[in-house]
Every structure is written in structure tokens, then in C-alpha cells.
PDB file of N, CA and C in Angstrom:
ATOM      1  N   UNK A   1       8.942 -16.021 -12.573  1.00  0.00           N
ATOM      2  CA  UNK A   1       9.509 -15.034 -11.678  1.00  0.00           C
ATOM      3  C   UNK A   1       8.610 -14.930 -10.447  1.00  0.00           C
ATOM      4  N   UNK A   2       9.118 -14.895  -9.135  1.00  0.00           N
ATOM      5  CA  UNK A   2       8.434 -14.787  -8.189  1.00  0.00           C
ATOM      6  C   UNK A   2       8.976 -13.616  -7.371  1.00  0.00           C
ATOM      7  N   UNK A   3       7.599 -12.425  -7.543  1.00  0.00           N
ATOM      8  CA  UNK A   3       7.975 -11.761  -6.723  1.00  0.00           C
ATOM      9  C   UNK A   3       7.523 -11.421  -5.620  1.00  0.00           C
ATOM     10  N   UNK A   4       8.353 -11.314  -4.420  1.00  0.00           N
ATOM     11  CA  UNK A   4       7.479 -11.453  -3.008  1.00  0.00           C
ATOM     12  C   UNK A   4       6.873 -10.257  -2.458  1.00  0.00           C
ATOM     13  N   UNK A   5       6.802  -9.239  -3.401  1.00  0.00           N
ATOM     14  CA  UNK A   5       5.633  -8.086  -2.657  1.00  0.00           C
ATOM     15  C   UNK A   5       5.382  -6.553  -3.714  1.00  0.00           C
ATOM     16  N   UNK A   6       4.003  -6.672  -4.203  1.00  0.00           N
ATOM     17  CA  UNK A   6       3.975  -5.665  -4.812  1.00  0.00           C
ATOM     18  C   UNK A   6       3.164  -4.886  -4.734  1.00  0.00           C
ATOM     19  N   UNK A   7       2.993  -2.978  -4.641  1.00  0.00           N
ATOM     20  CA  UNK A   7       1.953  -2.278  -4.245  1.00  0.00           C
ATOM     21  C   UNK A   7       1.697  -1.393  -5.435  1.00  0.00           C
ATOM     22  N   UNK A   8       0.353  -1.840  -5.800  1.00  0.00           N
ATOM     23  CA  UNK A   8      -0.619  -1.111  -6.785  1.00  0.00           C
ATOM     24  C   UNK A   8      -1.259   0.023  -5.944  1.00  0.00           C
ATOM     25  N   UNK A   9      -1.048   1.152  -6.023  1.00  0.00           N
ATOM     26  CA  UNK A   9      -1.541   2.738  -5.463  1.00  0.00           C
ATOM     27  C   UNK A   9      -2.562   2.816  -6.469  1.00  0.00           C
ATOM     28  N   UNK A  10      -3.855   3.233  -6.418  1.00  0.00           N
ATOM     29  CA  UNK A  10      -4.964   3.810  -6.644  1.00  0.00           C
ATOM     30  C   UNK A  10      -5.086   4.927  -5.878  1.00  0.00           C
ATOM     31  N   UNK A  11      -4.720   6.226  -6.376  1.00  0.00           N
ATOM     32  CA  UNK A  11      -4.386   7.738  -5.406  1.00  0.00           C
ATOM     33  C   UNK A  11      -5.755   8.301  -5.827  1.00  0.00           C
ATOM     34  N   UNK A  12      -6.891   7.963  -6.711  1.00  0.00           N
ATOM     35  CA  UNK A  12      -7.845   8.567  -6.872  1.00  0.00           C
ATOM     36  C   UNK A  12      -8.856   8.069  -6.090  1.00  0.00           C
ATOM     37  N   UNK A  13      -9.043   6.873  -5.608  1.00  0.00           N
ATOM     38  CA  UNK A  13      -9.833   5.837  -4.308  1.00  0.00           C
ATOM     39  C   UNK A  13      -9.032   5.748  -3.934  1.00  0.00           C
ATOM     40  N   UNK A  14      -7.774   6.560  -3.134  1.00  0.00           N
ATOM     41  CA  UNK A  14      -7.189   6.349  -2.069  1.00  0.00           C
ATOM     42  C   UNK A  14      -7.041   5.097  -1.546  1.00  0.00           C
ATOM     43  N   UNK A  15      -6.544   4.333  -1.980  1.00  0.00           N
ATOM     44  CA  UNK A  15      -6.514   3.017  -1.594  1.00  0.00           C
ATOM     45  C   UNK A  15      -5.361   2.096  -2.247  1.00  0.00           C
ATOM     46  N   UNK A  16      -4.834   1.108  -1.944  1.00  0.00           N
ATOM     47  CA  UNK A  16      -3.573   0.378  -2.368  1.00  0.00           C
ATOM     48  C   UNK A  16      -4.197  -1.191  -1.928  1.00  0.00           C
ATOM     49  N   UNK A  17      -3.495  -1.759  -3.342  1.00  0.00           N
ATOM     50  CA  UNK A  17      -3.957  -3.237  -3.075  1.00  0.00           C
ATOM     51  C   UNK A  17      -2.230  -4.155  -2.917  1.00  0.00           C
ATOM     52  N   UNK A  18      -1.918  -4.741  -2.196  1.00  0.00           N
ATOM     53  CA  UNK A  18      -0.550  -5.793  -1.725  1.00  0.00           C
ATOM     54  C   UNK A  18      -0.617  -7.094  -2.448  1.00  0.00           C
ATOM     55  N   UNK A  19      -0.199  -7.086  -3.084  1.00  0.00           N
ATOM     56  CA  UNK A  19       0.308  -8.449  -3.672  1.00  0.00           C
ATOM     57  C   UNK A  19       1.284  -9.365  -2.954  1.00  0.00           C
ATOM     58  N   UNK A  20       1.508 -10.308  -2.740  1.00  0.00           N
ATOM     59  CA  UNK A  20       2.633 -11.288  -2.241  1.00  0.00           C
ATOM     60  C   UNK A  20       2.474 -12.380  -3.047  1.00  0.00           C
ATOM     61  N   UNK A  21       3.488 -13.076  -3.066  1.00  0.00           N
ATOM     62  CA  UNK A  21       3.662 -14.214  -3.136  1.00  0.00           C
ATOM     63  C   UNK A  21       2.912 -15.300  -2.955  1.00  0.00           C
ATOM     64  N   UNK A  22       1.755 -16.199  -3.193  1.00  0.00           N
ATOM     65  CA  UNK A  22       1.577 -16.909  -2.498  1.00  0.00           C
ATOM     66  C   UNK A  22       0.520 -16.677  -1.438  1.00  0.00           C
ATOM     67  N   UNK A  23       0.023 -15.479  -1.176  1.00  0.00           N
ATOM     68  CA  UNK A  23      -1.390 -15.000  -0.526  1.00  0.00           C
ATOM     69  C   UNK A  23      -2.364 -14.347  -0.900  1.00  0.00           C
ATOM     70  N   UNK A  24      -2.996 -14.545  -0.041  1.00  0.00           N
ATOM     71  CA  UNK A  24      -4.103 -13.210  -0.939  1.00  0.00           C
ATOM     72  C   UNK A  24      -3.902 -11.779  -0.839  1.00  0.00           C
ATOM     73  N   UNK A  25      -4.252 -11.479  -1.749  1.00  0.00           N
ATOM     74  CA  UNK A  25      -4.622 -10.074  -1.700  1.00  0.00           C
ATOM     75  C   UNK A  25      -5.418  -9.254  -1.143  1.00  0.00           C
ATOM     76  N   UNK A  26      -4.072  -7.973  -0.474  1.00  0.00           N
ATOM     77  CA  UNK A  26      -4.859  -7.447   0.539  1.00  0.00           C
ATOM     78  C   UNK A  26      -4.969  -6.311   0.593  1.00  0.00           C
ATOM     79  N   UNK A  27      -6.342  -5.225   0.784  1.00  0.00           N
ATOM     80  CA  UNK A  27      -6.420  -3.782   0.146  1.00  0.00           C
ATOM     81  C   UNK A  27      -6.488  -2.907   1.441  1.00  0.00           C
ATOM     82  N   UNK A  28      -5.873  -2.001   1.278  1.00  0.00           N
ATOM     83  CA  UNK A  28      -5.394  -1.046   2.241  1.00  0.00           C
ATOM     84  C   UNK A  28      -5.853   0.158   1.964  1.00  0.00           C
ATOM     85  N   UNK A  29      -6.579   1.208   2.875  1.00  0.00           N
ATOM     86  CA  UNK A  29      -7.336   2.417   2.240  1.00  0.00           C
ATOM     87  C   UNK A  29      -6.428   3.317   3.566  1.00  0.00           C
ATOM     88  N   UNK A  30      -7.053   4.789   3.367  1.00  0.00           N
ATOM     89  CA  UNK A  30      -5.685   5.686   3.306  1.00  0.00           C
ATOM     90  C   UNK A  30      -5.428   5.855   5.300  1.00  0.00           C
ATOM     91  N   UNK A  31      -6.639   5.481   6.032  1.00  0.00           N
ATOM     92  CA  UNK A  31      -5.808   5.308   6.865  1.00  0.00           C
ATOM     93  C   UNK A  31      -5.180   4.212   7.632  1.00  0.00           C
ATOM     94  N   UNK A  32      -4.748   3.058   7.302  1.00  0.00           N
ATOM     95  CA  UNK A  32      -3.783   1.998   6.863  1.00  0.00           C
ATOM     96  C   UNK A  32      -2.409   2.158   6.710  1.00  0.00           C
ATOM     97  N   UNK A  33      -1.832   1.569   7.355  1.00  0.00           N
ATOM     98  CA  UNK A  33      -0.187   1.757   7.228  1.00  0.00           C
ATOM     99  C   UNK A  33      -0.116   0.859   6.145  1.00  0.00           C
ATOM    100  N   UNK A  34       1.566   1.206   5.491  1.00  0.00           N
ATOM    101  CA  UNK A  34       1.716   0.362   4.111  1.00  0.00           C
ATOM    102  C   UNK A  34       2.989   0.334   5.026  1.00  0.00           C
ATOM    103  N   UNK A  35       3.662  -1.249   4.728  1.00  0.00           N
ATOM    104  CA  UNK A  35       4.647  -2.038   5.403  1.00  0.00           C
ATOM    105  C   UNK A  35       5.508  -2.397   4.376  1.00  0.00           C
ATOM    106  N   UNK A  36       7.018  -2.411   4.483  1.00  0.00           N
ATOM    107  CA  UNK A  36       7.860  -3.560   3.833  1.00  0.00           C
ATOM    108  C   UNK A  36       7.828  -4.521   4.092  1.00  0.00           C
ATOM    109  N   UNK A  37       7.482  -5.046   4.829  1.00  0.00           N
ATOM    110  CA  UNK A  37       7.284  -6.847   5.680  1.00  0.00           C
ATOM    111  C   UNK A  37       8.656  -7.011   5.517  1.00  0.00           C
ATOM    112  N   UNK A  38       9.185  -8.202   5.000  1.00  0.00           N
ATOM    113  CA  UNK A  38      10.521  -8.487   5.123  1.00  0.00           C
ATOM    114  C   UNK A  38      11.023  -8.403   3.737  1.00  0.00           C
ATOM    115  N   UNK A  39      10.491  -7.643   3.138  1.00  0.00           N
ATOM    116  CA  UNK A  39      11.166  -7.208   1.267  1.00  0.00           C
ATOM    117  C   UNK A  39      12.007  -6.347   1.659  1.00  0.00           C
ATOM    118  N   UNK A  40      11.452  -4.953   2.724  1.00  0.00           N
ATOM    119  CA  UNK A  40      11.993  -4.170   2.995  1.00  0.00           C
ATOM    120  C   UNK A  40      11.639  -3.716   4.192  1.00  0.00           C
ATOM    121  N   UNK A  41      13.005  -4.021   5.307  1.00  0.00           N
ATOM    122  CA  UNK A  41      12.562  -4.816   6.580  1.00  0.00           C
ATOM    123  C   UNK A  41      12.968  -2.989   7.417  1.00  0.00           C
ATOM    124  N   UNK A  42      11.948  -2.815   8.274  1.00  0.00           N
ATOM    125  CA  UNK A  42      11.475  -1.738   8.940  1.00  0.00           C
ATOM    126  C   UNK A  42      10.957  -0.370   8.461  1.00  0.00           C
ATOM    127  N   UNK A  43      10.611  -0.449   6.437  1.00  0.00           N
ATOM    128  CA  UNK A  43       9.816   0.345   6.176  1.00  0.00           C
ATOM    129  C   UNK A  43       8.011   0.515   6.715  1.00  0.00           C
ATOM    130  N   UNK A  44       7.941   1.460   7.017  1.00  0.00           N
ATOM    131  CA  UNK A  44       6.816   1.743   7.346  1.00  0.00           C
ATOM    132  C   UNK A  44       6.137   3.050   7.198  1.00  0.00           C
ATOM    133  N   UNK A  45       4.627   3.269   6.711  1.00  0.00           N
ATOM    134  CA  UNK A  45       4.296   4.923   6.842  1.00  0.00           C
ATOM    135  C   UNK A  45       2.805   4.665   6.516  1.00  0.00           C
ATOM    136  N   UNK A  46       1.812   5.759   6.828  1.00  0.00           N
ATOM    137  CA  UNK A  46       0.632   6.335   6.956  1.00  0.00           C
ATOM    138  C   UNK A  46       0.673   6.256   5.292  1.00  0.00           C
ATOM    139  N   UNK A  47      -0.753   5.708   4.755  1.00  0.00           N
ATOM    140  CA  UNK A  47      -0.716   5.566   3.465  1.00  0.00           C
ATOM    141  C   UNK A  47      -1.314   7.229   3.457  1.00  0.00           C
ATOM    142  N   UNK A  48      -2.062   7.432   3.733  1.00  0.00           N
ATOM    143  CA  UNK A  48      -2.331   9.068   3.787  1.00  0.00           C
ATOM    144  C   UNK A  48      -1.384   9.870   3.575  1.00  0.00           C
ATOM    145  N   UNK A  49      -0.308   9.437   4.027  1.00  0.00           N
ATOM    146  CA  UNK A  49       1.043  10.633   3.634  1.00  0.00           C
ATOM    147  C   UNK A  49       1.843   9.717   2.446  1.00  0.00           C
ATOM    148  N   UNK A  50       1.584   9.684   1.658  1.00  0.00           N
ATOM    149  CA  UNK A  50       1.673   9.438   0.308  1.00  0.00           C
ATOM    150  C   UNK A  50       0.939   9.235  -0.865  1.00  0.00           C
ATOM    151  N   UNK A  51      -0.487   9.647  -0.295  1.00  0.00           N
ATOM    152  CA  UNK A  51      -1.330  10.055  -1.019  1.00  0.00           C
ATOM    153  C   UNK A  51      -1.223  11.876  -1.626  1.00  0.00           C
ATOM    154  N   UNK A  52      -1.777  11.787  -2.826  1.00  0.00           N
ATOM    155  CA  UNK A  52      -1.855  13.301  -2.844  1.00  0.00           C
ATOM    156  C   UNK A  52      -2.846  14.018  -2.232  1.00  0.00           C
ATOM    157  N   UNK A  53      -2.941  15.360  -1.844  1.00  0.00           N
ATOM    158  CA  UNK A  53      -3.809  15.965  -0.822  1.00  0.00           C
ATOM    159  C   UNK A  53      -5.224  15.709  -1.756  1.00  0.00           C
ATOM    160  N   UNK A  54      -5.971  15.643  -0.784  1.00  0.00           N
ATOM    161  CA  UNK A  54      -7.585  16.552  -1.431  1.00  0.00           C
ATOM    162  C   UNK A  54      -8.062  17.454  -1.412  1.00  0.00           C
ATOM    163  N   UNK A  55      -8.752  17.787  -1.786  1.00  0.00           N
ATOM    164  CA  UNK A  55      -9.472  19.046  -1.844  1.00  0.00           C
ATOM    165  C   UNK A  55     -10.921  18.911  -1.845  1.00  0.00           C
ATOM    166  N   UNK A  56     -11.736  19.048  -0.288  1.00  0.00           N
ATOM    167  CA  UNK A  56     -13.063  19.220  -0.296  1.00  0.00           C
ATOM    168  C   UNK A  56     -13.877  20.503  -0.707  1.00  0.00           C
ATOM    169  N   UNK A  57     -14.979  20.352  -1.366  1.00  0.00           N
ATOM    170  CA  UNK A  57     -15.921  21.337  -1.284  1.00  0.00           C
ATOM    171  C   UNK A  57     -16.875  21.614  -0.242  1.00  0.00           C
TER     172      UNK A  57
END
């Protein structure tokens, strides 16, 4: 099975790693846009706003 794009969310290190097809892997931290590329063609958004909030001390 080949699938051409997949996003692993790590919401506790804020951070997301991209899978494709055929490339490397590429890690995205929260202020980084996360893309559909052409899986899902003109998604786009602030990985920060799909993270859950934090809370500093």
C-alpha cells in the first residue's frame, strides 16, 4: 500500500512529523504551517492552531 502523505501530531512536543511517499521525513514544530500538498490540494493552517493550548507558569 502506498500512501502519499501522513501526519503523526506529537501535541505534547508540539511538533508533527510528515511522512510521504518516497521522501524523507520531515518535522514541523508549532510555528510551521501543516499543508495538504496535493493529497489535499489548498489545505493549509498554523500548526499552533491545532495544537492544544498551554499553560505557562
Amino acid at each position: 500500500m502506498n500512501v502519499p502523505l501522513i501526519w503523526v501530531v506529537y501535541p505534547d512536543s508540539r511538533k508533527v512529523r510528515v511522512f510521504r511517499h518516497n521522501r524523507p521525513i520531515t518535522e514541523l514544530h508549532e510555528d510551521d504551517e501543516l499543508s495538504g500538498e496535493d493529497v489535499i490540494p489548498g489545505f493549509r493552517c498554523r500548526l499552533r492552531d491545532i495544537l492544544p493550548t498551554t499553560t505557562e507558569s
